[in-house]
Every structure is written in structure tokens, then in C-alpha cells.
N, C-alpha and C. Protein backbone atom coordinates (compact mmCIF):
# COMPACT_ATOMS: atom_id res chain seq x y z
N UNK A 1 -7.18 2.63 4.48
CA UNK A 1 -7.79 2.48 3.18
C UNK A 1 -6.73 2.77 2.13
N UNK A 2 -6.87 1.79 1.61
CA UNK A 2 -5.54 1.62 0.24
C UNK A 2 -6.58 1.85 -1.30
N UNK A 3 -5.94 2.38 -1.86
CA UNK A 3 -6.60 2.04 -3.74
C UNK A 3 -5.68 1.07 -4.38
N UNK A 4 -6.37 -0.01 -4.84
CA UNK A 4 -5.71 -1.00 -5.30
C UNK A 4 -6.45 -1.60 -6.60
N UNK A 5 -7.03 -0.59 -7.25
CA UNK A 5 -7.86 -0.35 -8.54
C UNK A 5 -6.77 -0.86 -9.55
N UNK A 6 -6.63 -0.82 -10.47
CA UNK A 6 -5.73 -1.29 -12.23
C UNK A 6 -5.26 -0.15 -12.62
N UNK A 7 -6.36 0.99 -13.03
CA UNK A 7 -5.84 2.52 -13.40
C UNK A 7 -5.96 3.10 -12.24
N UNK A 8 -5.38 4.25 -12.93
CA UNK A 8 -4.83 5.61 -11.59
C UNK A 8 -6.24 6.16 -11.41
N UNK A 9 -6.34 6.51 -10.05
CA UNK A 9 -7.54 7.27 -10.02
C UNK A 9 -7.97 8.66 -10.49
N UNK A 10 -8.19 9.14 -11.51
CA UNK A 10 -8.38 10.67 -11.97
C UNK A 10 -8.42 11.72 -10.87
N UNK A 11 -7.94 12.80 -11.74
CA UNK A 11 -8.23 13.70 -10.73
C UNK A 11 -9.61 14.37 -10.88
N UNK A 12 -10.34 15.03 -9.33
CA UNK A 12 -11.72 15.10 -9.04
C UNK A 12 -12.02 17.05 -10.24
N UNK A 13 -10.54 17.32 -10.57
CA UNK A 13 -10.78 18.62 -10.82
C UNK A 13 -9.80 19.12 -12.04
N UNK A 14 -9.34 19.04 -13.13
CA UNK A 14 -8.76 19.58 -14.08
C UNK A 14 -8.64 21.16 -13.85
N UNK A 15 -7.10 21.13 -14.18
CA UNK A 15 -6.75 22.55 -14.45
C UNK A 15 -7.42 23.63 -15.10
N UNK A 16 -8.27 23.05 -16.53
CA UNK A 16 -9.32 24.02 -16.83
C UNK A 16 -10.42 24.23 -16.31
N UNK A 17 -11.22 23.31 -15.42
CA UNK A 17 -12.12 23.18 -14.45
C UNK A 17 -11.51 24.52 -13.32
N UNK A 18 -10.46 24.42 -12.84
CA UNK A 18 -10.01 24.95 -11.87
C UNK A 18 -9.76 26.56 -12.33
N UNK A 19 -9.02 26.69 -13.56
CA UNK A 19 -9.55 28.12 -14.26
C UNK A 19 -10.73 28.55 -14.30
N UNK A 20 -11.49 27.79 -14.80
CA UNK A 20 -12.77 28.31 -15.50
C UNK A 20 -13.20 28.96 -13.69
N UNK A 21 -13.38 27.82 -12.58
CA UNK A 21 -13.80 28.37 -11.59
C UNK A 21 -13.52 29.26 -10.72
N UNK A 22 -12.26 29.70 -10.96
CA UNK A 22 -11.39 30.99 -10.53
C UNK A 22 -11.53 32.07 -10.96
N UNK A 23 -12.13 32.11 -11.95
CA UNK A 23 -12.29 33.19 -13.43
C UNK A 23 -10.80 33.97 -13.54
N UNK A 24 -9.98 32.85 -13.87
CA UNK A 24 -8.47 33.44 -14.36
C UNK A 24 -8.41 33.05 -15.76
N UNK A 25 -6.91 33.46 -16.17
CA UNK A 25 -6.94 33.17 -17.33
C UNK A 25 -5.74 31.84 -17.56
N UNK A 26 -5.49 30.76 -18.65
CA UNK A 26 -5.18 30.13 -18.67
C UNK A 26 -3.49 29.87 -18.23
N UNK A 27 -2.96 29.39 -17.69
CA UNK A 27 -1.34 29.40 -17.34
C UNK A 27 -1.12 28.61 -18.50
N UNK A 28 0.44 29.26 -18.63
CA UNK A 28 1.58 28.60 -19.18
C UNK A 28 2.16 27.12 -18.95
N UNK A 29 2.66 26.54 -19.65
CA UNK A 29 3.39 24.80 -19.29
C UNK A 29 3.52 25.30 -17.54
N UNK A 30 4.07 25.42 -17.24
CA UNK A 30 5.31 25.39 -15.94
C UNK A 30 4.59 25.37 -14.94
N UNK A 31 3.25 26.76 -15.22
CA UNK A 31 2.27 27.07 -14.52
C UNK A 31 1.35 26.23 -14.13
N UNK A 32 1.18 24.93 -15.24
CA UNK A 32 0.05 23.98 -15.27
C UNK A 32 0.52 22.71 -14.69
N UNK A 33 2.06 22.82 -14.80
CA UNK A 33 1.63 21.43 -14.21
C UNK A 33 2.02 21.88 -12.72
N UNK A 34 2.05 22.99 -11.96
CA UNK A 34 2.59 23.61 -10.45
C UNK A 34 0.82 23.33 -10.02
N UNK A 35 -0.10 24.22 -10.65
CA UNK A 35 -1.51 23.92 -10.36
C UNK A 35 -1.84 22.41 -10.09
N UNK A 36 -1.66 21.60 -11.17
CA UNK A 36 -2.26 20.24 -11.21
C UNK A 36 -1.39 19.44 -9.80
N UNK A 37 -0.25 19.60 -9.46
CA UNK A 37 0.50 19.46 -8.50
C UNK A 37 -0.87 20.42 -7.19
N UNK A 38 -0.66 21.63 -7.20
CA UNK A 38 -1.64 21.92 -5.84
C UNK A 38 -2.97 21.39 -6.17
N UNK A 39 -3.80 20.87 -7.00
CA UNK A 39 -4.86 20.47 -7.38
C UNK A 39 -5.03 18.66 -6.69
N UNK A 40 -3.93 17.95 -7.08
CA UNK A 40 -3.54 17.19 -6.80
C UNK A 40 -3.56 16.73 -4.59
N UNK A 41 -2.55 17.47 -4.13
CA UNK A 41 -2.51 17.77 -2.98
C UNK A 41 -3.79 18.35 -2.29
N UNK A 42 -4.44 19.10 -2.99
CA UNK A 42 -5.67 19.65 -2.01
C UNK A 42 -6.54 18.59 -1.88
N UNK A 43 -6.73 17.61 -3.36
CA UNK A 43 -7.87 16.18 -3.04
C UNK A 43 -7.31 15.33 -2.29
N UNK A 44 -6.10 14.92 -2.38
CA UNK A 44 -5.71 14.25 -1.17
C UNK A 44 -6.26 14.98 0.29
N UNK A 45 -5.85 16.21 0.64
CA UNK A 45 -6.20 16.55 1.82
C UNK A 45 -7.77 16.67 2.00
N UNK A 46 -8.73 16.83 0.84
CA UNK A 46 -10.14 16.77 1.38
C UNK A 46 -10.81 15.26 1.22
N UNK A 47 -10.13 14.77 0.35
CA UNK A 47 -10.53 13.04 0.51
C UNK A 47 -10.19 12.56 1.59
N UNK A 48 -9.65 12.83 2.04
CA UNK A 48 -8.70 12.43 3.41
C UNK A 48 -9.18 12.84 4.55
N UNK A 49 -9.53 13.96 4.68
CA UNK A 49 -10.36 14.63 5.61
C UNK A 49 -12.25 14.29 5.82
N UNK A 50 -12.76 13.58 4.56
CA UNK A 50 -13.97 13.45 4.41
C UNK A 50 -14.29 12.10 4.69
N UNK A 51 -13.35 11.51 4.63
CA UNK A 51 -13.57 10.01 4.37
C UNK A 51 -14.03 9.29 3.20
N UNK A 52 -14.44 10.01 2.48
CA UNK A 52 -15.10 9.51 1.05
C UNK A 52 -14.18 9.68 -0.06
N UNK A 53 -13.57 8.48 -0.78
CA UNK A 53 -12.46 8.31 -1.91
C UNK A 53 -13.10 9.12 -3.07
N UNK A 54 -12.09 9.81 -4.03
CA UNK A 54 -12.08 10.80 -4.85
C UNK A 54 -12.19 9.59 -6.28
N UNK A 55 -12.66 8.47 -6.15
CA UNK A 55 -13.37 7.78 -7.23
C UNK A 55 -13.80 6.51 -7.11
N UNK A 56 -14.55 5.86 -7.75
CA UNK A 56 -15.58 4.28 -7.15
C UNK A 56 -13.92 3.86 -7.85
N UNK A 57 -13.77 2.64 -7.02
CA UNK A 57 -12.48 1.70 -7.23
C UNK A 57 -12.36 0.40 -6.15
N UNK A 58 -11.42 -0.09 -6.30
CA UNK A 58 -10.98 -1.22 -5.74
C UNK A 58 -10.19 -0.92 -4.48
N UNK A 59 -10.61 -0.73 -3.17
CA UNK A 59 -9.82 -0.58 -2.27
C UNK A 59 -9.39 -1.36 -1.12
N UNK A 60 -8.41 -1.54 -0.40
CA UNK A 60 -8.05 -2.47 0.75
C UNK A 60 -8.05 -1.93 2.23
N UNK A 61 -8.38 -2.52 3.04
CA UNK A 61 -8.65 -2.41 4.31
C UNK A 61 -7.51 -3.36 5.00
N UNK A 62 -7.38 -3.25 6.36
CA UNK A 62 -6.89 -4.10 7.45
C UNK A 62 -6.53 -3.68 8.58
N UNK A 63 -7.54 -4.75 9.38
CA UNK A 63 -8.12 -4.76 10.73
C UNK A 63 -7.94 -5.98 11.60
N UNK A 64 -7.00 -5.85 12.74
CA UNK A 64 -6.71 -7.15 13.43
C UNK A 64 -7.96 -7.54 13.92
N UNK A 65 -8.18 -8.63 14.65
CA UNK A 65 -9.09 -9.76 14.54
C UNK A 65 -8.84 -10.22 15.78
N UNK A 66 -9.96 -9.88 16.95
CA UNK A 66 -9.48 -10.38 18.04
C UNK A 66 -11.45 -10.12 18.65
N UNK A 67 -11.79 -11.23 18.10
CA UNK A 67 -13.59 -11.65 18.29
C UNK A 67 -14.63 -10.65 18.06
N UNK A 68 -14.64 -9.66 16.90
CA UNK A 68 -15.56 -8.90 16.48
C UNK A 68 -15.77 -10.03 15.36
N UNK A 69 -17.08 -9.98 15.43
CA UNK A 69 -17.93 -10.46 13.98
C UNK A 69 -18.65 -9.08 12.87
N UNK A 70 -18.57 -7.96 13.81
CA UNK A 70 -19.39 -6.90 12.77
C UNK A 70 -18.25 -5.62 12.90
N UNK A 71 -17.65 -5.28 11.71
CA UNK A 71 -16.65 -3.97 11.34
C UNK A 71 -17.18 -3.10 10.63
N UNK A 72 -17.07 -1.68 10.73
CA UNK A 72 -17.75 -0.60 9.93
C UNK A 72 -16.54 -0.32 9.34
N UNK A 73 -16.90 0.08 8.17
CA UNK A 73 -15.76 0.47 6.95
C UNK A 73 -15.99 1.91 7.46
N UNK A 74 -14.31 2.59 7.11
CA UNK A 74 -14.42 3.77 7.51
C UNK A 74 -14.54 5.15 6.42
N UNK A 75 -15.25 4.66 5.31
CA UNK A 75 -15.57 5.65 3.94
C UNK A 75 -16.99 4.62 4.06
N UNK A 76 -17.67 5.70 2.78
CA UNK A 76 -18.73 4.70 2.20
C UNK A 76 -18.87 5.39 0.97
N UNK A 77 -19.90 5.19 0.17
CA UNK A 77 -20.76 4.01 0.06
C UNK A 77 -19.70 2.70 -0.50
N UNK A 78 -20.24 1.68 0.36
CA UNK A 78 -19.40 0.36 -0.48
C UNK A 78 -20.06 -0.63 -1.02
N UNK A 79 -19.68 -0.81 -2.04
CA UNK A 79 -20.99 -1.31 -3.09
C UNK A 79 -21.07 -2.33 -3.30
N UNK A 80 -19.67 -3.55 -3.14
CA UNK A 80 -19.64 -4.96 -2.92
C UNK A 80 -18.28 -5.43 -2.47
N UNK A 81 -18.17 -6.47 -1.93
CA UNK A 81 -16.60 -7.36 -1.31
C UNK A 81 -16.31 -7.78 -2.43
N UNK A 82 -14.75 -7.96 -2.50
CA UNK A 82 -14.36 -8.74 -3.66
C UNK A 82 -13.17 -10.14 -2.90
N UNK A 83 -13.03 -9.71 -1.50
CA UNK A 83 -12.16 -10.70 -1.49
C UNK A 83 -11.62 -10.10 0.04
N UNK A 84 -11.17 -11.41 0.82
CA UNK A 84 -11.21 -11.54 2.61
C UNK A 84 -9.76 -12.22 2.86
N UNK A 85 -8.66 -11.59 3.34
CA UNK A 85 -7.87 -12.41 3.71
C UNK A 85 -7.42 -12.36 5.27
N UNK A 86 -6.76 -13.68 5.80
CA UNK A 86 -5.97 -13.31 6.99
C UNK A 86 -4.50 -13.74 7.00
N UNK A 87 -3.97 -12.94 7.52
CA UNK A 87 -2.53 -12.83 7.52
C UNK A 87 -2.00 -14.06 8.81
N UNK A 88 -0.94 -15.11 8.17
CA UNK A 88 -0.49 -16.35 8.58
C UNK A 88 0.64 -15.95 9.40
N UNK A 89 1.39 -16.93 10.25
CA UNK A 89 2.47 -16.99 10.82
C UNK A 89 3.33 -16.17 10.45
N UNK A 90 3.55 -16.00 9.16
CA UNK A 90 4.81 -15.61 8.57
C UNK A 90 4.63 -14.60 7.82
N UNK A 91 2.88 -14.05 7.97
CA UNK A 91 3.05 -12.48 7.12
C UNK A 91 2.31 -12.77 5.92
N UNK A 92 2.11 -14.28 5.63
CA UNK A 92 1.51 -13.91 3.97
C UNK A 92 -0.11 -14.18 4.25
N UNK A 93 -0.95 -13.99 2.91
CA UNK A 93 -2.17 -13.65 3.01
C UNK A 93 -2.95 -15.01 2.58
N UNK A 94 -3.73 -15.36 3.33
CA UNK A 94 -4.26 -17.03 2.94
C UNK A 94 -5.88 -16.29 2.72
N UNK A 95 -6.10 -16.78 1.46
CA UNK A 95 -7.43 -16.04 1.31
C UNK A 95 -8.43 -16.91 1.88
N UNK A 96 -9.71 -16.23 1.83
CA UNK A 96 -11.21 -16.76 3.15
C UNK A 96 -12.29 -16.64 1.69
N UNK A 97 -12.92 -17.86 2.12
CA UNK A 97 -14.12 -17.52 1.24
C UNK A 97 -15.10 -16.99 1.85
N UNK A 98 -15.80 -16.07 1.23
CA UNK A 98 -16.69 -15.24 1.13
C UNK A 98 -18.18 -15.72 1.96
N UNK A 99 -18.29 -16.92 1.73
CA UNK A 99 -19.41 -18.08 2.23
C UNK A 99 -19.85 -17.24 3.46
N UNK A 100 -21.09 -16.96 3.43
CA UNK A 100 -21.46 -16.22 4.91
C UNK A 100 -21.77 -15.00 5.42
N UNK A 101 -20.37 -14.37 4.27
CA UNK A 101 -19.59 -12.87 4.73
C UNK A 101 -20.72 -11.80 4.12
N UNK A 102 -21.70 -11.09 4.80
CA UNK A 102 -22.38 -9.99 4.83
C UNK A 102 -21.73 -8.64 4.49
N UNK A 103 -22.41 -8.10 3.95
CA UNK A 103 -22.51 -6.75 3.83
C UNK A 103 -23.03 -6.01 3.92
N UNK A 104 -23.51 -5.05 5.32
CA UNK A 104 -24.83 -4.44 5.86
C UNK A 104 -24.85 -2.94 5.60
N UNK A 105 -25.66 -2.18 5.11
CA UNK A 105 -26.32 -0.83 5.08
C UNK A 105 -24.89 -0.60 4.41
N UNK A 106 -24.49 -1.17 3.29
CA UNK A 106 -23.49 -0.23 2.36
C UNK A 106 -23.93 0.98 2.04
N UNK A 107 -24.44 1.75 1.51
CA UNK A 107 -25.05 2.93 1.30
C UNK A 107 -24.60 4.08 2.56
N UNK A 108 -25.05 3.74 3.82
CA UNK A 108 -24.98 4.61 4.78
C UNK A 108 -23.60 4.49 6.09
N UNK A 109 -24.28 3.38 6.37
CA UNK A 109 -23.30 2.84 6.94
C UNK A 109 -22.73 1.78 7.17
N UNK A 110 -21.92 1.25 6.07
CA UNK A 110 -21.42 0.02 5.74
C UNK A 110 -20.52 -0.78 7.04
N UNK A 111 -21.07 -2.09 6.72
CA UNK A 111 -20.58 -3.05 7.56
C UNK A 111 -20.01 -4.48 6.97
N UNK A 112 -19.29 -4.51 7.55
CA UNK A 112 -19.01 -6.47 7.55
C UNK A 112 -19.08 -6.85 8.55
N UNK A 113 -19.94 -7.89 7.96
CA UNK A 113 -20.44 -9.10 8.72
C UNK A 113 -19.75 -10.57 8.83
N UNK A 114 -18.93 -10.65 9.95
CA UNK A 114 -18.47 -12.36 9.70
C UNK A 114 -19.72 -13.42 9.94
N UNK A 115 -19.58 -14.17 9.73
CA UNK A 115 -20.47 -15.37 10.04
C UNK A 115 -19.84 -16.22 11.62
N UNK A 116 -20.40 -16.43 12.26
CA UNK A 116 -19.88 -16.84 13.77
C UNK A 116 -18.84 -17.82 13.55
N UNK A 117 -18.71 -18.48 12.67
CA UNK A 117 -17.62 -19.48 12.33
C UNK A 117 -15.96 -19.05 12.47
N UNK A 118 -16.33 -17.58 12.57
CA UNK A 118 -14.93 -16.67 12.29
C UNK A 118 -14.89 -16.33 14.26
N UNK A 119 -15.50 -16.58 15.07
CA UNK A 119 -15.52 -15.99 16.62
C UNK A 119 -14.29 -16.97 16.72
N UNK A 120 -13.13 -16.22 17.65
CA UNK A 120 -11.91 -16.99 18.01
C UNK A 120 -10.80 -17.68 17.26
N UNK A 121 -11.51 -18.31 16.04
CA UNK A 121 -10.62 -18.69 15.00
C UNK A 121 -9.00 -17.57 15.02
N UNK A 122 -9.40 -16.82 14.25
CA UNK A 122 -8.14 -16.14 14.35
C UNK A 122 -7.98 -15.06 14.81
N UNK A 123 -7.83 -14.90 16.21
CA UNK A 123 -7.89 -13.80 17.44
C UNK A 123 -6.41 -13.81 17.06
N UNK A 124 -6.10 -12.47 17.23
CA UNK A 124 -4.84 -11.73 16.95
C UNK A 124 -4.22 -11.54 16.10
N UNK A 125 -4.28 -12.40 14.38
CA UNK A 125 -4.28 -12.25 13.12
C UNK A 125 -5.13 -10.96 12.68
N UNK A 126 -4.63 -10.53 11.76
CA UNK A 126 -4.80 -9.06 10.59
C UNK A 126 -5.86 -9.59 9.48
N UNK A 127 -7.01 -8.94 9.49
CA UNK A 127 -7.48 -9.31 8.42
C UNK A 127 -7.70 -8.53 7.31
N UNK A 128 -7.49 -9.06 5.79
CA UNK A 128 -7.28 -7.54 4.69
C UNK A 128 -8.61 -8.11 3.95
N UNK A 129 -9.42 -6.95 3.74
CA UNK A 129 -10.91 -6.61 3.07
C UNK A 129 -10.71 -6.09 2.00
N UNK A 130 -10.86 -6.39 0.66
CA UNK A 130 -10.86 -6.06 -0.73
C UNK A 130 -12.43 -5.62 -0.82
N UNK A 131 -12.54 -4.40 -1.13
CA UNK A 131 -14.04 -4.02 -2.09
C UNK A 131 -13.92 -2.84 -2.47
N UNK A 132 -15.38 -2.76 -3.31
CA UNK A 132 -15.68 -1.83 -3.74
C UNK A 132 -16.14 -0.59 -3.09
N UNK A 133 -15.50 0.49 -3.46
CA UNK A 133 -15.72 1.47 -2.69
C UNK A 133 -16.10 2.79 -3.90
N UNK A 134 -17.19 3.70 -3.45
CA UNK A 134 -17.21 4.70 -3.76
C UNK A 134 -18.40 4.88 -4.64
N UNK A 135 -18.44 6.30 -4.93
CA UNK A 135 -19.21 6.42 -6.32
C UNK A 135 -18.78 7.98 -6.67
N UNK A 136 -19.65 9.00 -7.33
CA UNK A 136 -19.81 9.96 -8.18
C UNK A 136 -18.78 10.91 -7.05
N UNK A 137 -18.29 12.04 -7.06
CA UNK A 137 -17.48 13.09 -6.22
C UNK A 137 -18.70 13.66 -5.86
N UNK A 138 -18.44 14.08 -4.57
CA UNK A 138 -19.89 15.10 -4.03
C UNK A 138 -19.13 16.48 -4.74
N UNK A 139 -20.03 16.92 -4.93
CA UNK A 139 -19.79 18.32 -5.58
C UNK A 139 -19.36 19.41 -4.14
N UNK A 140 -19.60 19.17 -3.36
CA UNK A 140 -18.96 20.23 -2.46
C UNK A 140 -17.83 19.83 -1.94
N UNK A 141 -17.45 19.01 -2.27
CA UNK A 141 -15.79 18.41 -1.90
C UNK A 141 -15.25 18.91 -3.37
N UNK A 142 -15.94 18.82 -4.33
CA UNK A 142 -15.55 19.43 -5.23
C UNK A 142 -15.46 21.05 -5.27
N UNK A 143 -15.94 21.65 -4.62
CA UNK A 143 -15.76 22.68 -4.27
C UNK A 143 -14.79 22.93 -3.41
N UNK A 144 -14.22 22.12 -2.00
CA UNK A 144 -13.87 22.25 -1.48
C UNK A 144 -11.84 22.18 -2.18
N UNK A 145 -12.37 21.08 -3.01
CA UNK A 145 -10.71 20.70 -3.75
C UNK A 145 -10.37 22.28 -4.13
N UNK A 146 -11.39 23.13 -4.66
CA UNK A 146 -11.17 23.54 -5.71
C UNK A 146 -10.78 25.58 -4.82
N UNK A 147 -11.22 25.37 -4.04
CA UNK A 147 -11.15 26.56 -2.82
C UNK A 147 -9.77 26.42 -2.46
N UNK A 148 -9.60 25.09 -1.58
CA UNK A 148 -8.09 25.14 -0.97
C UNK A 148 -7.07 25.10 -2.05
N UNK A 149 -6.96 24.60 -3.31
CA UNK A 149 -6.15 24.91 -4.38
C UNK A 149 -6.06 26.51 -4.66
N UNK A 150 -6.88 27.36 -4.21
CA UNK A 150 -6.89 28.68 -4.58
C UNK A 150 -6.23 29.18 -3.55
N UNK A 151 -6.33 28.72 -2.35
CA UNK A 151 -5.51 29.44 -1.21
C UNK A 151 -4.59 28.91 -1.46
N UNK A 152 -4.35 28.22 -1.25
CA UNK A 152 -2.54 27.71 -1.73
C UNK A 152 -2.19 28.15 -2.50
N UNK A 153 -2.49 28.27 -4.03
CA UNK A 153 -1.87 29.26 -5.15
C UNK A 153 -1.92 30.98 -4.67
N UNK A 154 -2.84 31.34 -3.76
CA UNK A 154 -3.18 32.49 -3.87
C UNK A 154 -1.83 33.08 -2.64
N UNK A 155 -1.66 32.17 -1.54
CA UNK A 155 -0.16 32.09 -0.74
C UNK A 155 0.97 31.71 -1.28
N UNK A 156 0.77 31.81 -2.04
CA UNK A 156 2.10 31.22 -3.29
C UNK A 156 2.65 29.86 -2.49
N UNK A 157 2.27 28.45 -1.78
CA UNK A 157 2.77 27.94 -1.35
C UNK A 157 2.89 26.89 -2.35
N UNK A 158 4.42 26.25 -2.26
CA UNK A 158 4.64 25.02 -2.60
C UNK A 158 4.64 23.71 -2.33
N UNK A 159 4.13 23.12 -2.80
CA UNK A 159 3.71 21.58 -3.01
C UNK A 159 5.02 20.46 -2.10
N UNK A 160 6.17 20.85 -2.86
CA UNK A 160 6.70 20.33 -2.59
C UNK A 160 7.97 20.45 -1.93
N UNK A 161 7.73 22.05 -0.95
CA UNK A 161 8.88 22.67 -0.40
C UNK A 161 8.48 21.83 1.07
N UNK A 162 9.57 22.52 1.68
CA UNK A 162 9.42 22.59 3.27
C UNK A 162 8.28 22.99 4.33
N UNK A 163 7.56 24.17 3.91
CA UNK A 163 6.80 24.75 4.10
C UNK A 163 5.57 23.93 4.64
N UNK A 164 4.94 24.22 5.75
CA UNK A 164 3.68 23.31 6.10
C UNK A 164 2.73 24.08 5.65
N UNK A 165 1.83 23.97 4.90
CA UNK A 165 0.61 24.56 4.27
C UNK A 165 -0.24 25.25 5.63
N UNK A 166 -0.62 26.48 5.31
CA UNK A 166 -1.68 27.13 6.13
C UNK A 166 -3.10 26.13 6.22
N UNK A 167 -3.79 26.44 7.56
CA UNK A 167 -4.48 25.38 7.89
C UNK A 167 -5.62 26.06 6.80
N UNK A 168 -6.48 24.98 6.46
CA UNK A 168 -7.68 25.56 5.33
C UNK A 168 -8.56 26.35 5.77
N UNK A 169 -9.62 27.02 5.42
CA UNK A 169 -10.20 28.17 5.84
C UNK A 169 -11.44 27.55 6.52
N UNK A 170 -12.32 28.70 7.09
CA UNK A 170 -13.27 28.14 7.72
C UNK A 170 -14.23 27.52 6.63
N UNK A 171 -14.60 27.86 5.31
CA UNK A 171 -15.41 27.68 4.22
C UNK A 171 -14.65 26.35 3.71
N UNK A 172 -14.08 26.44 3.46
CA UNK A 172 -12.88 24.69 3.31
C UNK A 172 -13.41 24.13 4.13
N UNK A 173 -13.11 24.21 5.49
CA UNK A 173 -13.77 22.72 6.42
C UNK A 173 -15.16 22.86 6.59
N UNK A 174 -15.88 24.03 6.22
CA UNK A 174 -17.28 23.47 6.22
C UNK A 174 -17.64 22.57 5.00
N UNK A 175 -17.06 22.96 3.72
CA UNK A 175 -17.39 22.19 2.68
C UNK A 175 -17.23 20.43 3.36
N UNK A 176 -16.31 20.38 4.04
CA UNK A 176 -15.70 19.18 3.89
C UNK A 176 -16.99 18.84 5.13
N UNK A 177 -17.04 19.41 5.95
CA UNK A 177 -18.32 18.74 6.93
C UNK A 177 -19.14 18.33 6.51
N UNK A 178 -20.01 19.03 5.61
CA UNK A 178 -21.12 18.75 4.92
C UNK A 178 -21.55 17.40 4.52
N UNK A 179 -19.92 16.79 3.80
CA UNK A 179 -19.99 15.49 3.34
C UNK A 179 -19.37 14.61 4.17
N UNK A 180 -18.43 14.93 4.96
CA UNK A 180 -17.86 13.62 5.98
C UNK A 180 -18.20 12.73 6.58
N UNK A 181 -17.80 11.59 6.24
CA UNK A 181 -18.49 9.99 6.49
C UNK A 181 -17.61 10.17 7.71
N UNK A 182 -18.28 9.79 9.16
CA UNK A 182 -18.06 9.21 10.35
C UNK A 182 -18.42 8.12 10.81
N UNK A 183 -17.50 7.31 11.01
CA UNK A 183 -18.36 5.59 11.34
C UNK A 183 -18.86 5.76 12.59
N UNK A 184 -19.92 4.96 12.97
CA UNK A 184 -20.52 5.05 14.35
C UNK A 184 -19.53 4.43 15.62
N UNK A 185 -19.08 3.37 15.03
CA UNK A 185 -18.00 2.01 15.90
C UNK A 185 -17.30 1.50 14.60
N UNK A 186 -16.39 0.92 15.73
CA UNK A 186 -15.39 0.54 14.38
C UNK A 186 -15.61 -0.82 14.56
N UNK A 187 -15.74 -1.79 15.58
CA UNK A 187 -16.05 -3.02 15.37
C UNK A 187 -16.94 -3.59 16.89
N UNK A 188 -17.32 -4.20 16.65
CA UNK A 188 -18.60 -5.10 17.40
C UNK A 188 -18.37 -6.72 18.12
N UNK A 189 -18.75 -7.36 18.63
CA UNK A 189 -19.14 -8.42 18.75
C UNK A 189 -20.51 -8.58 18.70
N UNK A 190 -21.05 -9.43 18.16
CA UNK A 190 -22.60 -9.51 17.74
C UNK A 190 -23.05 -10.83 17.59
């Protein structure tokens, strides 16, 4: 899963958000942008860990193609396709019209649907899925951003040293359970 939205995707948690919920008091320049840096890094690691993108946007998929007609997206909710390609001889992207192409239980557990016209056609070609993905931040991933940013500041670890970050706490990965999208199968014949 790629973001391939126009603007940058915001972050799920501002530095004053992240004060206010710490009950500290405000940092200095140097201080703020070291936070927004671990603020930064912790949503990557719980978006990442949850399966669910840290904002509704434009994202890309790709999945070789060797006679599934039904694929589960591996985030949700996905709210519509914008566009189907398969990858040619030589690597480039020949776009597919849409004609056919389903979109099942977006909400829960989202699917694409080829239309049988696609069985064998292009067995062993890559296919790239443009849609819409996402909606509002669950608030306990928001919690969760906002916890592991505190252990990390609170271990004084850096962002961008050597250092492999301590694994997150048990209250960190429960937050993140709570909300984690698990696909059932990843693809079908049907």
C-alpha cells in the first residue's frame, strides 16, 4: 500500500495535541521539531502495524495475477476504485477499464472483484489498484501514536540514530489490536 494522494498526508497528532496529552509543558524550537520527528515515526509504526492509513487518500496496491477473480485489500474501509492497471512486457502500465470491476463489503471487508473476462488473460502480469482508502483516525491508534511517542521521548531515543527502538509496550499493542484490520484471504478464485 502506497499513498499517492496530491497533498502530504497530515499528521494524526500535533505537537500541542501531544503536550496537552502528556501534561508537559511546551518545548523549545529544537525540542519541537525532535518531538514532531518521534510523533512522526510512532504513526508510521502504528499505521503500519494496524493496517488502517493515518488519512482517507488516494492509495496504490499491486498484486500479480495468476487466475484469482476476487482480492481483499489489505487496510479498509475503501470507499471507491479510481483506476486498474496491468503491467506489459516491458514494465509499463496499460490501464483496464473499470467495466465490470466490483467492489465488495468496502466497509468491512473490502474486495475486488474482476469480472470473469479477466480468468487467464493475464496470468503472471502485476496488477496496480488505485482507490480510495480510509476515513476519520480511530482514536485509539490515536492514543496509541501518542503513548509510543512518550516512550520514545521518555528513553531519550532517537529518530534518526542507530539505535533500534525498544519494542512498544504491552498498552501500545493493545491499543493497536483493538483496531487492526486483518484480511481473511488475500485472493480467491470465484
Amino acid at each position: 500500500m502506497r499513498y499517492i494522494g496530491e497533498d502530504e498526508i497530515p499528521p494524526v497528532v500535533s505537537v500541542s495535541q501531544f503536550i496537552n496529552a502528556v501534561h508537559g509543558e511546551m518545548p523549545g524550537a529544537s525540542e519541537q521539531a525532535s518531538i514532531e520527528m518521534l510523533l512522526g515515526a510512532a504513526q508510521d509504526v502504528v499505521t503500519i502495524a494496524a493496517n488502517i492509513p493515518p488519512a482517507p487518500g488516494l492509495y496504490e496496491f499491486t498484486y500479480p495475477l495468476y487466475g484469482w477473480r476476487r482480492w481483499w485489500f489489505p487496510c479498509c474501509p475503501v470507499t471507491s476504485l479510481s483506476g486498474l492497471a496491468v503491467a506489459d512486457d516491458n514494465g509499463a502500465w496499460d490501464d483496464q477499464p473499470l467495466d465490470g470491476v466490483m467492489l465488495v463489503q468496502s466497509e468491512d471487508e473490502p474486495q475486488l472483484l474482476l469480472p470473469e473476462r479477466w480468468l487467464g488473460n493475464e496470468a503472471g502480469r502485476t496488477l496496480r489498484i488505485q482507490a480510495e482508502v480510509g476515513k476519520a483516525f480511530p482514536r485509539n491508534l490515536w492514543r496509541a501514536v501518542v503513548s509510543l511517542a512518550r516512550e520514545w521521548r521518555d528513553a531519550d531515543i532517537s529518530v534518526s540514530g542507530d539505535i533500534q527502538p525498544p519494542r512498544a509496550s504491552f498498552s501500545v499493542q493493545r491499543l493497536i489490536k483493538q483496531e487492526r484490520y486483518v484480511r481473511p484471504c488475500v485472493s480467491a478464485a470465484c
